[in-house]
N, C-alpha and C. Protein backbone atom coordinates (compact mmCIF):
# COMPACT_ATOMS: atom_id res chain seq x y z
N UNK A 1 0.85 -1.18 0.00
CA UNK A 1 0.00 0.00 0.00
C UNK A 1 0.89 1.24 0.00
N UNK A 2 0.47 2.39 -0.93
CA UNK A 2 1.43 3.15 -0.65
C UNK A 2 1.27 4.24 0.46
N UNK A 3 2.29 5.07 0.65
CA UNK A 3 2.03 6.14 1.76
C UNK A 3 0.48 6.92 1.76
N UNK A 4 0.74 7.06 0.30
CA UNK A 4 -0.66 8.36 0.11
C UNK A 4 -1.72 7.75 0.68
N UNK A 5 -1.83 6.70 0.13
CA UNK A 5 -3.11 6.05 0.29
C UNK A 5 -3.47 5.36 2.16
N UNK A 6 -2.05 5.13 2.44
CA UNK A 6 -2.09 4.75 4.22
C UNK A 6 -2.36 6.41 4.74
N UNK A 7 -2.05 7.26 4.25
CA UNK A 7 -2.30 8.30 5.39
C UNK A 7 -3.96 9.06 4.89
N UNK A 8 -4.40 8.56 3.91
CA UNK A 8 -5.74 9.03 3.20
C UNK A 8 -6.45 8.07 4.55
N UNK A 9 -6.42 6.75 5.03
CA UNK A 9 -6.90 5.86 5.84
C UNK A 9 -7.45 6.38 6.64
N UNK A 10 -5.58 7.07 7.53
CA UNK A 10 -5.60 7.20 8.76
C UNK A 10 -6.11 8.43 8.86
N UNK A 11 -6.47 9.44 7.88
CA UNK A 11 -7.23 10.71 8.54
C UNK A 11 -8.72 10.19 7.95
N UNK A 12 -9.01 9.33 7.35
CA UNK A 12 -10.47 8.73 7.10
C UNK A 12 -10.89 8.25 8.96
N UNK A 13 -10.20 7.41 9.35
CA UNK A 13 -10.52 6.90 10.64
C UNK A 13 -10.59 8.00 11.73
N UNK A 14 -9.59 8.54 11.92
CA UNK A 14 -9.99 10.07 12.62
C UNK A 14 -11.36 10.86 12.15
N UNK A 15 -11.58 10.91 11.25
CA UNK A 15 -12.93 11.63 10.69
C UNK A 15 -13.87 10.67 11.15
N UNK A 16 -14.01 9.29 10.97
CA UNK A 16 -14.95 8.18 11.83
C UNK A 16 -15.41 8.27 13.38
N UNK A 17 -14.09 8.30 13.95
CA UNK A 17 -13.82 8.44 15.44
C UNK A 17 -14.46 10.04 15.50
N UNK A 18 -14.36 10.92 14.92
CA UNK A 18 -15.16 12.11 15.28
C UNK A 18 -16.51 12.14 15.10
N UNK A 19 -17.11 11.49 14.02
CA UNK A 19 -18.24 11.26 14.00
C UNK A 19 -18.50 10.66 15.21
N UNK A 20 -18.41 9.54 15.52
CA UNK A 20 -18.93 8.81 16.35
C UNK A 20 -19.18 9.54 17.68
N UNK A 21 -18.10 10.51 18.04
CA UNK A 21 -17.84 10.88 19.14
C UNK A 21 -19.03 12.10 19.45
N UNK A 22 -19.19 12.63 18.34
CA UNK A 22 -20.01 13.70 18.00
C UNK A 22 -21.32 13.65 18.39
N UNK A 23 -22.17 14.48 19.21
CA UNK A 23 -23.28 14.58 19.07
C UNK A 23 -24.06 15.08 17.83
N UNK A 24 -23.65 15.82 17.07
CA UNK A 24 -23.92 16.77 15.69
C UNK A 24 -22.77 16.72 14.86
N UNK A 25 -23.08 16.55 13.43
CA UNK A 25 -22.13 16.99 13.03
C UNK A 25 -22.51 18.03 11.81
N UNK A 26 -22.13 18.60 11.34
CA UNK A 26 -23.11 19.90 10.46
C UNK A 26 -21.81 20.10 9.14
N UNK A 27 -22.59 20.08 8.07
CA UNK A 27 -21.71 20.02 7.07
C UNK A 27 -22.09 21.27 6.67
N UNK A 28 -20.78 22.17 6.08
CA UNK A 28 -21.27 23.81 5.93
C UNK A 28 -20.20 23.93 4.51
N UNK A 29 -21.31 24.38 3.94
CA UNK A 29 -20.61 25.02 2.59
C UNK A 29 -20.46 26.63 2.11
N UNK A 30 -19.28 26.77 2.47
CA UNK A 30 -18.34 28.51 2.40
C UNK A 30 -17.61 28.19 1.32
N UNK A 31 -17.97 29.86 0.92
CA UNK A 31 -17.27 29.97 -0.31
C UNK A 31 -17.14 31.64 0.07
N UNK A 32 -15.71 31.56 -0.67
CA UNK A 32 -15.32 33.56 -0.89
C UNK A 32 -15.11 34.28 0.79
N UNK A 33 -14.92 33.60 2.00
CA UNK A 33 -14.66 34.07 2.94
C UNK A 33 -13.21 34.47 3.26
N UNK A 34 -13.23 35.73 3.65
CA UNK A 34 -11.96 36.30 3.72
C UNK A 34 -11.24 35.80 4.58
N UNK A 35 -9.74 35.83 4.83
CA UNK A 35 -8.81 35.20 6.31
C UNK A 35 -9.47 35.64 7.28
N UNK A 36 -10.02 37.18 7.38
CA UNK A 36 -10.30 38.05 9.00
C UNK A 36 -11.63 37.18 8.74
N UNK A 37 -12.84 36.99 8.37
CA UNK A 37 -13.98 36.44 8.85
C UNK A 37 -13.68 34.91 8.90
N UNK A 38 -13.25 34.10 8.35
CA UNK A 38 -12.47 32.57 8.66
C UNK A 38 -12.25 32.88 10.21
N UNK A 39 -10.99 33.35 10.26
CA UNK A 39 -10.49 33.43 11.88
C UNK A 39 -11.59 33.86 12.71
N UNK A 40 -12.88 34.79 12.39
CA UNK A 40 -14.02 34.94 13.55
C UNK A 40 -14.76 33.69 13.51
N UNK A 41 -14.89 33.16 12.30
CA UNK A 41 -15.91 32.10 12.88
C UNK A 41 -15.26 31.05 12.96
N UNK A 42 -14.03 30.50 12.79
CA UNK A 42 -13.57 29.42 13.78
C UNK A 42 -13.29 29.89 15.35
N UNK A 43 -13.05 31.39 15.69
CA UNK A 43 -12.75 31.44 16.90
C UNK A 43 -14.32 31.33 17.87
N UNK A 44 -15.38 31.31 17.06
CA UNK A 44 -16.53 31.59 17.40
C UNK A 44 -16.98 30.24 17.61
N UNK A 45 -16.73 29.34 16.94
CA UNK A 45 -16.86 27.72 16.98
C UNK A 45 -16.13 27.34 18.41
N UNK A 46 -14.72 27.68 18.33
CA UNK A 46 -14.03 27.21 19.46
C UNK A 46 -14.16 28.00 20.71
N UNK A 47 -15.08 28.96 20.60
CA UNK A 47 -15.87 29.36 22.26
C UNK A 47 -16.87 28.72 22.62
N UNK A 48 -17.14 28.07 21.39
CA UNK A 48 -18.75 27.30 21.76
C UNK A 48 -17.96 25.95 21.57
N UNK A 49 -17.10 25.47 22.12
CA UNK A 49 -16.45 24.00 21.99
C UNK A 49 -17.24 23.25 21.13
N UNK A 50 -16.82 23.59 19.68
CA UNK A 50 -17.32 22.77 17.83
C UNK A 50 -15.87 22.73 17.65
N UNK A 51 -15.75 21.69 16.94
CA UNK A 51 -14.48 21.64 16.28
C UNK A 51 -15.21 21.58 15.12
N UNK A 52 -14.20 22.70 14.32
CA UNK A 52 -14.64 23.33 12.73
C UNK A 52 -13.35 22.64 11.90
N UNK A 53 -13.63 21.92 11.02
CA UNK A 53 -12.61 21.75 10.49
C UNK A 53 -13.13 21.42 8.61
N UNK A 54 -11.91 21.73 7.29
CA UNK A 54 -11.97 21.17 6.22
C UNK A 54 -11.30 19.90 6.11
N UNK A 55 -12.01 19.01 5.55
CA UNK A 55 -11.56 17.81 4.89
C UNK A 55 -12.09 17.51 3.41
N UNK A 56 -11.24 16.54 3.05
CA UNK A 56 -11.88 16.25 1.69
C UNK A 56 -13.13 15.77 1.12
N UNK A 57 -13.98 16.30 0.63
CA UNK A 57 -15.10 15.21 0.57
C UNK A 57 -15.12 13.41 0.22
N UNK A 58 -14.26 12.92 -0.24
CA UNK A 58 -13.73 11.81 -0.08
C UNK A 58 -13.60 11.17 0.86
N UNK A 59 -13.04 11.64 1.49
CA UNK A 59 -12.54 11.14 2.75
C UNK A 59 -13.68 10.96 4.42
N UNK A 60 -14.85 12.34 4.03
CA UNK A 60 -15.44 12.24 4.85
C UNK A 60 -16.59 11.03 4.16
N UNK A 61 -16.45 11.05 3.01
CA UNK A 61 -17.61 10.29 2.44
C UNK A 61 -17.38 9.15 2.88
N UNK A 62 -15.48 8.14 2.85
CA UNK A 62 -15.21 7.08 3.45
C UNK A 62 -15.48 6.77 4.61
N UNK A 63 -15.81 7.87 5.23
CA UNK A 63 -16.11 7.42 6.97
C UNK A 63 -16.79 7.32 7.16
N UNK A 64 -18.33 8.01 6.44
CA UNK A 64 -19.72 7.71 6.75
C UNK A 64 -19.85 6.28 6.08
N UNK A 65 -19.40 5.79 4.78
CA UNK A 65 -19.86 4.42 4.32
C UNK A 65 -19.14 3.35 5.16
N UNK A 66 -17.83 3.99 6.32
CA UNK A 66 -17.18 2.78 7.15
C UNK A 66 -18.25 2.69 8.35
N UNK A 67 -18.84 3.43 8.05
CA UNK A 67 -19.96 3.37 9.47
C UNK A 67 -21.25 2.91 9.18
N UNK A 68 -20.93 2.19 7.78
CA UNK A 68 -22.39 1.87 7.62
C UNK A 68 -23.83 3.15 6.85
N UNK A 69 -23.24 4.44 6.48
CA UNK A 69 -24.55 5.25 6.22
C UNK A 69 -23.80 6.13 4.90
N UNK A 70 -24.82 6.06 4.12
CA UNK A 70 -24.17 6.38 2.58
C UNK A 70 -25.48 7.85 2.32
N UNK A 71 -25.61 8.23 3.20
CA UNK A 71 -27.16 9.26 2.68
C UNK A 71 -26.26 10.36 2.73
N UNK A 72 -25.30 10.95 2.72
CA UNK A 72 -24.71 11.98 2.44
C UNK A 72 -23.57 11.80 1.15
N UNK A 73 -24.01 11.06 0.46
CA UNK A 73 -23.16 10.75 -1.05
C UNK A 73 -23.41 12.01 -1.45
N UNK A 74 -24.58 12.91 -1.92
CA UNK A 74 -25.18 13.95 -3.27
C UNK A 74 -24.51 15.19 -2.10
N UNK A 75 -24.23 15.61 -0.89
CA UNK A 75 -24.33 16.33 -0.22
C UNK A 75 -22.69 16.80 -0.31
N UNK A 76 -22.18 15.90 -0.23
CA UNK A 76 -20.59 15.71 -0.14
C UNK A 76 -20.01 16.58 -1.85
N UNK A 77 -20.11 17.06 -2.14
CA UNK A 77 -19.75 18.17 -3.25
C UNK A 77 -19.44 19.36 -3.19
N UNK A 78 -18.72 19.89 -3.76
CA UNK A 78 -18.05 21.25 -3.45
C UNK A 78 -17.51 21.75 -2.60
N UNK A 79 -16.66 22.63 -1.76
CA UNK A 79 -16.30 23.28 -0.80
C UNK A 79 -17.22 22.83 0.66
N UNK A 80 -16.46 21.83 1.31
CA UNK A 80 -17.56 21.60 2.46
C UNK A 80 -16.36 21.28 3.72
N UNK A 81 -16.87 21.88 4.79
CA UNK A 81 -16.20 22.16 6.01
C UNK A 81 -17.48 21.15 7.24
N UNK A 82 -16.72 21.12 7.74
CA UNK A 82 -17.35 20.08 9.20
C UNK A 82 -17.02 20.53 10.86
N UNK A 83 -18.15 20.55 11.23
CA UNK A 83 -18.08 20.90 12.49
C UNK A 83 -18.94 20.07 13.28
N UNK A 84 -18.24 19.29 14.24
CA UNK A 84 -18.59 18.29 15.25
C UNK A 84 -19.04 18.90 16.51
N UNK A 85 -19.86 18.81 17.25
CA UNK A 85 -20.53 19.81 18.10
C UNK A 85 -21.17 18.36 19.25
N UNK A 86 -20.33 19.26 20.39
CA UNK A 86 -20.60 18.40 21.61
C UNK A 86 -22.28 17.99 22.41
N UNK A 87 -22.84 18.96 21.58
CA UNK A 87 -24.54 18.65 21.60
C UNK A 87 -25.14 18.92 20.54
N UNK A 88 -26.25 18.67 20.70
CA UNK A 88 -27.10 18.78 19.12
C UNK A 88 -27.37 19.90 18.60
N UNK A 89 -27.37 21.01 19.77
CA UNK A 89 -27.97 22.26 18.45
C UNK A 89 -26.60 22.85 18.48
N UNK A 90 -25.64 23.01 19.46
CA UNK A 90 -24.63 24.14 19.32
C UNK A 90 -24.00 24.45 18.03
N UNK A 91 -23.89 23.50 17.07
CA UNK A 91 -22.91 23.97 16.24
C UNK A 91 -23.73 24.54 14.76
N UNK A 92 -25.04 23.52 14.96
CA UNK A 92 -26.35 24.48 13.90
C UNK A 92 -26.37 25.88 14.72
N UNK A 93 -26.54 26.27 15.70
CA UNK A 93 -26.51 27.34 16.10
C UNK A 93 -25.80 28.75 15.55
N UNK A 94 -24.08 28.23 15.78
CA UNK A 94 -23.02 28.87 15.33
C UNK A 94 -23.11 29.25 13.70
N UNK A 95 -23.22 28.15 12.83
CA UNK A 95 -23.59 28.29 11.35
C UNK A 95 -24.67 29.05 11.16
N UNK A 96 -26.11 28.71 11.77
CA UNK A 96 -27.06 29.70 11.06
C UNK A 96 -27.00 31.07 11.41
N UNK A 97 -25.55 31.32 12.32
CA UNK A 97 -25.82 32.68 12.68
C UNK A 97 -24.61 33.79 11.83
N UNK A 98 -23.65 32.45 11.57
CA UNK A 98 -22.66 32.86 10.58
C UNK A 98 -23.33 32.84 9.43
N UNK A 99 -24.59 32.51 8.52
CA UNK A 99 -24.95 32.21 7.46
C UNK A 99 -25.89 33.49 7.52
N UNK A 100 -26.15 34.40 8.54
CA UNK A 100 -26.97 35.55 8.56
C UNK A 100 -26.00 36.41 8.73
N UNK A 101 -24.63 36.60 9.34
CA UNK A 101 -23.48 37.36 9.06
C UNK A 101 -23.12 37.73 7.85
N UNK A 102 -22.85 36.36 7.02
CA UNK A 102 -22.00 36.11 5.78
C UNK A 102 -22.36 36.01 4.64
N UNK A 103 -23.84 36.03 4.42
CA UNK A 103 -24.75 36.21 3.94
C UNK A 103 -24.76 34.73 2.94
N UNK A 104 -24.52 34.45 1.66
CA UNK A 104 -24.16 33.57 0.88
C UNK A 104 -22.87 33.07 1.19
N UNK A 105 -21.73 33.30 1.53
CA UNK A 105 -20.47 33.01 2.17
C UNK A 105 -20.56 31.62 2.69
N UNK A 106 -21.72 31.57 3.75
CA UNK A 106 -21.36 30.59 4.52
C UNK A 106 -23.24 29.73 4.53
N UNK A 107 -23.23 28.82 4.27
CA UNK A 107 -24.43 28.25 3.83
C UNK A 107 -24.22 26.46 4.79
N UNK A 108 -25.34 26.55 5.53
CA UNK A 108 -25.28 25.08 6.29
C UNK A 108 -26.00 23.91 5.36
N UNK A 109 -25.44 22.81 4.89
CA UNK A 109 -25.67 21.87 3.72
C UNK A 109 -26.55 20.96 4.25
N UNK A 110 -26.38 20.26 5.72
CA UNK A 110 -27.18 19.36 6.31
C UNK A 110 -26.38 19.01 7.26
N UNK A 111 -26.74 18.15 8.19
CA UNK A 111 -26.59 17.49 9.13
C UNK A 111 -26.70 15.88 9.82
N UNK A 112 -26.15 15.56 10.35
CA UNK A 112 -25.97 14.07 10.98
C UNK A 112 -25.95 14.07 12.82
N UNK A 113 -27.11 14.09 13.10
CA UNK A 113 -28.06 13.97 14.97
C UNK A 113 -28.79 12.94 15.06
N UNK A 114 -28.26 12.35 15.80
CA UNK A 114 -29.04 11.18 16.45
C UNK A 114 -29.42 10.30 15.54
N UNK A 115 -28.21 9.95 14.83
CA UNK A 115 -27.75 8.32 13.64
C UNK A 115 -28.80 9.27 12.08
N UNK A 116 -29.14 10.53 12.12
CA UNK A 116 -29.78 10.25 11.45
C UNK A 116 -29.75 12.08 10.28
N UNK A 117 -29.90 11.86 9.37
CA UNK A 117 -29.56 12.78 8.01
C UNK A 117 -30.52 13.99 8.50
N UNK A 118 -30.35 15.10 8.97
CA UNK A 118 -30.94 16.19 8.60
C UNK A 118 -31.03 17.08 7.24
N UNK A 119 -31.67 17.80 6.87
CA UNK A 119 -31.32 18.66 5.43
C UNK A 119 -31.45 20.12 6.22
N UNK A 120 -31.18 21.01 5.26
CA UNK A 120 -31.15 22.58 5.42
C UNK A 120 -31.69 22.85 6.47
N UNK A 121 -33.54 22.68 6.03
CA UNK A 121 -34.89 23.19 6.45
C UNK A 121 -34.44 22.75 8.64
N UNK A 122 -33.46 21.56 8.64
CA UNK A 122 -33.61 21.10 9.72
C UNK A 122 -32.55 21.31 10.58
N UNK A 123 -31.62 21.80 9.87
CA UNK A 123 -30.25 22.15 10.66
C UNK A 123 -31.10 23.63 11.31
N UNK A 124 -31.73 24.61 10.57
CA UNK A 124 -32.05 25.93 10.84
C UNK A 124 -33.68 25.53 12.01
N UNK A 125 -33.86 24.65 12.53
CA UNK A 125 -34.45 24.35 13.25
C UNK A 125 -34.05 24.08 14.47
N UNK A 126 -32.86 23.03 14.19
CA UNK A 126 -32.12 22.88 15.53
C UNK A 126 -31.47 24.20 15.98
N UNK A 127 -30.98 25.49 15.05
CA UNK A 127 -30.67 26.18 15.55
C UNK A 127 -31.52 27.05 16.44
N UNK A 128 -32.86 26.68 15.98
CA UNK A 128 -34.02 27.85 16.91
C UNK A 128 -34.20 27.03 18.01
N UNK A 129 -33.80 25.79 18.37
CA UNK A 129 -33.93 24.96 19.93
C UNK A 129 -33.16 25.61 20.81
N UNK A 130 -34.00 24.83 21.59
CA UNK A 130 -32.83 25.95 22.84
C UNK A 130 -31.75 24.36 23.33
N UNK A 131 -30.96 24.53 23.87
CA UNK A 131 -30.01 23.44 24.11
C UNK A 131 -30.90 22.31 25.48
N UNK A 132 -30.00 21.70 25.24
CA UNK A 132 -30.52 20.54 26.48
C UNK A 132 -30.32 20.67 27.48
N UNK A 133 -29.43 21.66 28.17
CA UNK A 133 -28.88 22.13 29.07
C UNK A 133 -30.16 23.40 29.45
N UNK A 134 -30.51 24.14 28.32
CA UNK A 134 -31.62 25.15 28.96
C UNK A 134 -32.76 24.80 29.21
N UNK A 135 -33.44 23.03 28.32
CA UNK A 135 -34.29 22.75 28.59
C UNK A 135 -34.56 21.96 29.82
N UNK A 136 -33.21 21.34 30.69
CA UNK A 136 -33.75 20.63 31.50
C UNK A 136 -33.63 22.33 33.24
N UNK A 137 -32.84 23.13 32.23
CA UNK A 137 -32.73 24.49 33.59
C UNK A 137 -34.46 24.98 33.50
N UNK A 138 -34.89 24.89 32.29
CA UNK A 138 -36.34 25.36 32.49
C UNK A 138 -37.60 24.41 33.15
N UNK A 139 -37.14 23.10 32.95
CA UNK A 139 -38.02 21.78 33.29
C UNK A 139 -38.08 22.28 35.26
N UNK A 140 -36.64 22.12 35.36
CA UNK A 140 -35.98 22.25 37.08
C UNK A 140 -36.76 23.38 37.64
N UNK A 141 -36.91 24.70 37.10
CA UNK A 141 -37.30 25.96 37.32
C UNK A 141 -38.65 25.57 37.63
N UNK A 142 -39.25 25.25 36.55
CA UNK A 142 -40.96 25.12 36.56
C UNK A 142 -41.46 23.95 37.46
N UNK A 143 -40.27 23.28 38.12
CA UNK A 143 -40.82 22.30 39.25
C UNK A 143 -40.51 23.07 40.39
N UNK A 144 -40.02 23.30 40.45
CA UNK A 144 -39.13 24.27 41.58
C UNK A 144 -40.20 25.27 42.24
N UNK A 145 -40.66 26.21 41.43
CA UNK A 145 -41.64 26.95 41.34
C UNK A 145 -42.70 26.93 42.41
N UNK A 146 -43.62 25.71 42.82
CA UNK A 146 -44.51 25.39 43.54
C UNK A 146 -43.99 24.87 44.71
N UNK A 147 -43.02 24.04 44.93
CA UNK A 147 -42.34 24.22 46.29
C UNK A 147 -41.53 25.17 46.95
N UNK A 148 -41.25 26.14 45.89
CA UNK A 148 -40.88 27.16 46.50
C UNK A 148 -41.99 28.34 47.10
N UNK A 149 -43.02 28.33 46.38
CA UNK A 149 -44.07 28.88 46.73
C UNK A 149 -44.82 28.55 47.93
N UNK A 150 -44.69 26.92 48.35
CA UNK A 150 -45.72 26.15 49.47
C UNK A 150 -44.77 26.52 50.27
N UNK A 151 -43.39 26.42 50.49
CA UNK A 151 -42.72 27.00 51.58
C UNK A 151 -42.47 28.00 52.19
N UNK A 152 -42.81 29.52 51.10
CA UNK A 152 -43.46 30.87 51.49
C UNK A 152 -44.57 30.27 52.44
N UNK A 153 -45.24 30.13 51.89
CA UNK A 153 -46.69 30.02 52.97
C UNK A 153 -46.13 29.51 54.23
N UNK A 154 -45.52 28.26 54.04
CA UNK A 154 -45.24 27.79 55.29
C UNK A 154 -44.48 28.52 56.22
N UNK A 155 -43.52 29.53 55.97
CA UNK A 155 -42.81 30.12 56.74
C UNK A 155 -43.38 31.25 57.04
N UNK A 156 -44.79 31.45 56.04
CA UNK A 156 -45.58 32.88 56.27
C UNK A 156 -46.37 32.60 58.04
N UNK A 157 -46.83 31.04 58.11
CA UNK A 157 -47.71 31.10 59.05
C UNK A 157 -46.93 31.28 60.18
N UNK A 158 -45.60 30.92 60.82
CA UNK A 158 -45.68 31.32 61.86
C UNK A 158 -45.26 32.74 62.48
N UNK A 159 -44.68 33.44 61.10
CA UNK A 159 -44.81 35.21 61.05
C UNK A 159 -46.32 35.51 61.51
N UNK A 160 -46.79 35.14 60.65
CA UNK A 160 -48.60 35.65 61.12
C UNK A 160 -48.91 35.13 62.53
N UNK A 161 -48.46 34.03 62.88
CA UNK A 161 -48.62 33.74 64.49
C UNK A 161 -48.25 34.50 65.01
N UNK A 162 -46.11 35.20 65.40
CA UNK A 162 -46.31 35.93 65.98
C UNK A 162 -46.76 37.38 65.92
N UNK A 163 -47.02 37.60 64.91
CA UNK A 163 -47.56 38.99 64.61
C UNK A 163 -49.11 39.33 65.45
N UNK A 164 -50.14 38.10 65.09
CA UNK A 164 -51.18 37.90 65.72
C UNK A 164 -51.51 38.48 67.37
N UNK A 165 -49.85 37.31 67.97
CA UNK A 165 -49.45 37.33 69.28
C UNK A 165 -49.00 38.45 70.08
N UNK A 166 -48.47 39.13 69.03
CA UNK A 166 -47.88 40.62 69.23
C UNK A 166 -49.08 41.76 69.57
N UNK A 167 -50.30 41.60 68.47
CA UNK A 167 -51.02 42.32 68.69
C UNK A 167 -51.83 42.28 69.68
N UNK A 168 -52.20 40.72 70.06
CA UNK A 168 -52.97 40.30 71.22
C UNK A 168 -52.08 40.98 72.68
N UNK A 169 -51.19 40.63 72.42
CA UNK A 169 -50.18 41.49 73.54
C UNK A 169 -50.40 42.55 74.24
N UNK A 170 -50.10 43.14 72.83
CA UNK A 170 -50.60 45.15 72.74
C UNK A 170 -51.76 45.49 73.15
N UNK A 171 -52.76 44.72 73.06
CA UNK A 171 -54.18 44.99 73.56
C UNK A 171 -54.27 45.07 74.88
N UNK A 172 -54.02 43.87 75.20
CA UNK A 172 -53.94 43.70 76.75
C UNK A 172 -53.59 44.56 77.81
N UNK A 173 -52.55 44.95 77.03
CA UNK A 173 -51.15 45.87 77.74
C UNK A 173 -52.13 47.00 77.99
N UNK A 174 -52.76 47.79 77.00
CA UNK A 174 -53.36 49.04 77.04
C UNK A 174 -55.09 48.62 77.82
């Protein structure tokens, strides 16, 4: 085997191992972006922990068919960049907001969440979710809510006792 073709492998298998590892992975097709906006939106990826990266379409194509899933064959064309995103919406997030920055520049192609092919219409969906992290802070909140409320009361009644007691006091007194 020759070199080219052993090290075409070994960054095929790294591209596998990222998939796998990946909660999201979002395939984004840029074109005509300057060095200064490149460097904002990878630095913008790597605040939101996405790893943004170009590979060949070849190569990513080998890793999805080593994994068994060939539905991103027609997708895999032209200028396409990848970003692996440690939850499901963060890295649709980052793109549809760079794709309202960059206007045509930067265009999100589809996606791969939960074993399964998103298109356009659905990457720009996950970006309007709120994360899993805000949904279970809002779930927590809205339970929270009513025991925090029954325990006002409860700590209201024995204020109102002695307040009651206080006044009964005062009466007496006079």
């Amino acid at each position: 085997m020759s070199a080219g073709k052993e090290a075409r492998i070994e960054v095929s298998n790294v591209i596998k191992e990222k998939i796998q590892n990946a909660k999201s992975v979002v395939f984004v097709k840029f074109n005509g972006l300057t060095v200064a906006e490149d460097t904002e939106l990878r630095r913008e990826f790597r605040k939101n922990n996405i790893e943004y990266k170009v590979y060949k379409n070849t190569l990513i194509r080998y890793a999805f068919h080593e994994l068994g899933i060939t539905d991103f064959d027609d997708d895999l064309n032209g200028p396409t960049s990848v970003a692996f995103g440690t939850d499901e919406t963060g890295a649709a997030k980052v793109i549809i907001e760079a794709a309202k920055k960059y206007d045509t520049k930067v265009v999100a192609k589809c996606a791969f969440v939960d074993g399964q092919r998103v298109d356009e219409k659905g990457v720009k969906a996950l970006a309007a979710m709120p994360s899993k992290e805000q949904l279970i802070a809002k779930m927590l909140g809205s339970l929270q809510s009513p025991i925090t409320k029954f325990a006002g009361v409860l700590s209201a009644m024995p204020r109102s006792l002695v307040i009651a007691l206080n006044a009964v006091a005062e009466k007496k007194a006079q």
